[in-house]
C-alpha atoms as a PDB file:
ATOM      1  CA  UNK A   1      98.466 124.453  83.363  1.00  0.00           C
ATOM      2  CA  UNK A   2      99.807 120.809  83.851  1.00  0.00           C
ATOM      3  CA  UNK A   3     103.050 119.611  82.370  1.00  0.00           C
ATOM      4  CA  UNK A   4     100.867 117.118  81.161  1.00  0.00           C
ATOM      5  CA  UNK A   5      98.746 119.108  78.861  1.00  0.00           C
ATOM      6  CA  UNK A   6     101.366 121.073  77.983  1.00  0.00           C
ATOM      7  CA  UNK A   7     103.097 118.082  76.578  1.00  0.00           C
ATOM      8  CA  UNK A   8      99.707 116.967  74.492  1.00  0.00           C
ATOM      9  CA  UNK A   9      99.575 120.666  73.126  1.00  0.00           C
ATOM     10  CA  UNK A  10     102.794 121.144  72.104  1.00  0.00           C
ATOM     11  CA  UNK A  11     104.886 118.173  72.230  1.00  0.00           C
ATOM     12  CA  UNK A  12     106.390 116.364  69.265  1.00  0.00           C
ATOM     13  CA  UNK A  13     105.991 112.870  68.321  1.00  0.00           C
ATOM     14  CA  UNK A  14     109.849 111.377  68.567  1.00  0.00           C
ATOM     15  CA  UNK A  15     111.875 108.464  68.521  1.00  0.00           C
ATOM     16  CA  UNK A  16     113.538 107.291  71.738  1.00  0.00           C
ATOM     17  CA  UNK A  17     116.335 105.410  71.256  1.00  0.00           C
ATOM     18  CA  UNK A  18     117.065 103.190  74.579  1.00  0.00           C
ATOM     19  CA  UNK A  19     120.882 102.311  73.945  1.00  0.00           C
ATOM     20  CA  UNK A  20     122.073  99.049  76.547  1.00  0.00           C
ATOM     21  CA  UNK A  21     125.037  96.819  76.662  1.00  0.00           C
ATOM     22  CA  UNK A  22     123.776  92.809  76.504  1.00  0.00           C
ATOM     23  CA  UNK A  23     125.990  90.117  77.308  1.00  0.00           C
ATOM     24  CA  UNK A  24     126.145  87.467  74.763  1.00  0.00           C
ATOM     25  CA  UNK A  25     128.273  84.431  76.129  1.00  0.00           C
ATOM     26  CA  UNK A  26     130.695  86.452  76.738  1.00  0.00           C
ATOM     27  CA  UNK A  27     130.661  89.432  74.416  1.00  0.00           C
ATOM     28  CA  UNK A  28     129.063  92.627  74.788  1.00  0.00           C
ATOM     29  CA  UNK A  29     126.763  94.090  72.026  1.00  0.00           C
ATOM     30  CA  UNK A  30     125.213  97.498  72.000  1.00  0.00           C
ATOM     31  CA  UNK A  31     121.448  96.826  71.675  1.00  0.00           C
ATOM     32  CA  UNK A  32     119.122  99.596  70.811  1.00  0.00           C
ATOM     33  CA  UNK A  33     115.050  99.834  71.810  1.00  0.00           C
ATOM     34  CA  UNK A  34     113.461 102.449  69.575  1.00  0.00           C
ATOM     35  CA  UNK A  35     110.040 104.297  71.681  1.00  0.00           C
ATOM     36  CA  UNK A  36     108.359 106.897  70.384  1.00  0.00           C
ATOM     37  CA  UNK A  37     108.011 109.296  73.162  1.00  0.00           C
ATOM     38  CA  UNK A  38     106.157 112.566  72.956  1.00  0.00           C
ATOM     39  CA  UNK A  39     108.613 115.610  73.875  1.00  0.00           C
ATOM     40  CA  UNK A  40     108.946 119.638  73.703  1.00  0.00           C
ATOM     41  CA  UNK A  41     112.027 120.478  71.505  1.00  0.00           C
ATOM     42  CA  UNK A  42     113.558 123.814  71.704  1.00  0.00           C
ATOM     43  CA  UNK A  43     117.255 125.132  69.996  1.00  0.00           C
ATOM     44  CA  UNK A  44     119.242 126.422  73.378  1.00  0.00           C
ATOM     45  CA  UNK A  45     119.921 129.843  73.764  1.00  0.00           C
ATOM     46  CA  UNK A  46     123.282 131.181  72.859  1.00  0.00           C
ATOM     47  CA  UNK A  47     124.266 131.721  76.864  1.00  0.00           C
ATOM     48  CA  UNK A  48     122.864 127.765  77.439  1.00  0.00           C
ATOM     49  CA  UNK A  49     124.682 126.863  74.897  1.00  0.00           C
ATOM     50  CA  UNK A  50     127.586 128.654  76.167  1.00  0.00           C
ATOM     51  CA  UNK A  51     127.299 127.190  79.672  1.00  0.00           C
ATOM     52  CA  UNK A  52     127.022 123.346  78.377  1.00  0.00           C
ATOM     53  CA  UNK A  53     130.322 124.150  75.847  1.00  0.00           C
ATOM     54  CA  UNK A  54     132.565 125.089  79.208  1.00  0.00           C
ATOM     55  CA  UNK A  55     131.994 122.323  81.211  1.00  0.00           C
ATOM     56  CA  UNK A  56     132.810 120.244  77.940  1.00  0.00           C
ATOM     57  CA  UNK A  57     129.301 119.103  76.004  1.00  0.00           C
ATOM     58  CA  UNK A  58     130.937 121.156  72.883  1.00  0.00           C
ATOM     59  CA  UNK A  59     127.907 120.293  69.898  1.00  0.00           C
ATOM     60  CA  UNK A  60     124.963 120.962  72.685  1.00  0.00           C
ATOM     61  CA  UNK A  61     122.098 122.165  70.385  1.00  0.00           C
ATOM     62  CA  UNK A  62     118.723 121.362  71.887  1.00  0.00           C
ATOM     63  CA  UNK A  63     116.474 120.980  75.171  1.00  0.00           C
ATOM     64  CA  UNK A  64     113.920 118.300  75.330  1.00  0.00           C
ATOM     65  CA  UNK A  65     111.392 117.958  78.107  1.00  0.00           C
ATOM     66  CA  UNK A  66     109.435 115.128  78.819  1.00  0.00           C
ATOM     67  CA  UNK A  67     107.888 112.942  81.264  1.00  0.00           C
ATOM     68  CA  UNK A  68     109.641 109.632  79.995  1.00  0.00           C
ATOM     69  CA  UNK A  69     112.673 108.496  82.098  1.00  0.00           C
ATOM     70  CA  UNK A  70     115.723 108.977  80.759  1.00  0.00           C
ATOM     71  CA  UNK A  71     119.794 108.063  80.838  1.00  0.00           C
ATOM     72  CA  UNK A  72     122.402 109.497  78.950  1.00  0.00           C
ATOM     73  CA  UNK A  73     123.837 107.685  76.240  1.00  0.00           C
ATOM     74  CA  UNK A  74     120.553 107.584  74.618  1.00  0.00           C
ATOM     75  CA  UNK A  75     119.307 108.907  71.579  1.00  0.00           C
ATOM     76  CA  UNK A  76     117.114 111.058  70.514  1.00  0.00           C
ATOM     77  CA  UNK A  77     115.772 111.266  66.577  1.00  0.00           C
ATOM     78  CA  UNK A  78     114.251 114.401  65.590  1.00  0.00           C
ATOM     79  CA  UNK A  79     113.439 115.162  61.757  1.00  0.00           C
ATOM     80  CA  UNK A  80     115.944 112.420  60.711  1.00  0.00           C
ATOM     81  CA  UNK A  81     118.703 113.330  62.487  1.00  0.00           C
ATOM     82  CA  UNK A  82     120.188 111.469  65.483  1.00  0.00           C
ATOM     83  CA  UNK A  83     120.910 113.160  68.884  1.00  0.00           C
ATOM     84  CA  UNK A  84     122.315 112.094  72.127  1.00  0.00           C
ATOM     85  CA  UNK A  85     121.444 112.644  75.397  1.00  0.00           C
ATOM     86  CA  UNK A  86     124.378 114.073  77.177  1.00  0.00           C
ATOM     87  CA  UNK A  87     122.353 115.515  80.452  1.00  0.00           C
ATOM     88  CA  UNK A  88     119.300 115.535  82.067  1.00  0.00           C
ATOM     89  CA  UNK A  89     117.224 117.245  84.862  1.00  0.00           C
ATOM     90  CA  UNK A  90     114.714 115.762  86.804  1.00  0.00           C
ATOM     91  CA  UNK A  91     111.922 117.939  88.143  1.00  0.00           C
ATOM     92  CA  UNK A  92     109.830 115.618  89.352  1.00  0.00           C
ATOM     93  CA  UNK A  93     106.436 115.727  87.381  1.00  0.00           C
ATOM     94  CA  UNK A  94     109.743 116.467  83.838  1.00  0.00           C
ATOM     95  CA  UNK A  95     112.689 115.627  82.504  1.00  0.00           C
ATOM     96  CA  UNK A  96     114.825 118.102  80.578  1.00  0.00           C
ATOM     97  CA  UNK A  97     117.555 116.758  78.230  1.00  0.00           C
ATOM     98  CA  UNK A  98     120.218 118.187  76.474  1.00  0.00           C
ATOM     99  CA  UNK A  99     120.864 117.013  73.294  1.00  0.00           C
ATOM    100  CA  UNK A 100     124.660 116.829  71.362  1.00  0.00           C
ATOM    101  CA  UNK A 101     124.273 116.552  68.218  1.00  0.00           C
ATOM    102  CA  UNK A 102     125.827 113.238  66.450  1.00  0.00           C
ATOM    103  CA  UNK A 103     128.373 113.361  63.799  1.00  0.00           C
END
């Protein structure tokens, strides 16, 4: 089966927050883009999440995989709650993301 269908079976309806830095004579402001973006969410397993702690992404919580480009920095809003995108994979046809969860 296609990552495609996969993602219309089973992905989740979420909000992609595009985060960029626009100059505005002279000052930078933090502008955010919201998408919606359909994604597979899944809590890491406790030896992922041990990996991502060590090399220093300590509140790691959460894979996403999509087929939307992505840069870290950006957020992710699941149920409410705000996530960032601290790494990603790309596969090619997917993206996988791991998400930190925001204070």
């Amino acid at each position: 089966m296609s990552f495609e269908k996969i993602l219309e079976n089973k992905g989740t309806l979420v909000n992609l927050i595009q985060i960029s830095k626009v100059d505005n004579q002279g000052y930078l402001e933090v502008q955010e883009t919201v998408v919606q973006a359909k994604m597979i969410i899944l809590p890491l397993k406790s030896e992922e999440r041990q990996f991502w702690q060590e090399i220093g992404i300590s509140k790691a919580e959460m894979k996403a995989y999509t087929d939307v480009d992505l840069k870290t920095g950006w957020q992710v809003e699941v149920d409410g709650k705000r996530y960032t995108i601290r790494a990603y994979e790309n596969y090619g046809t997917y993206k996988k993301a791991i998400l930190e969860a925001m204070e």
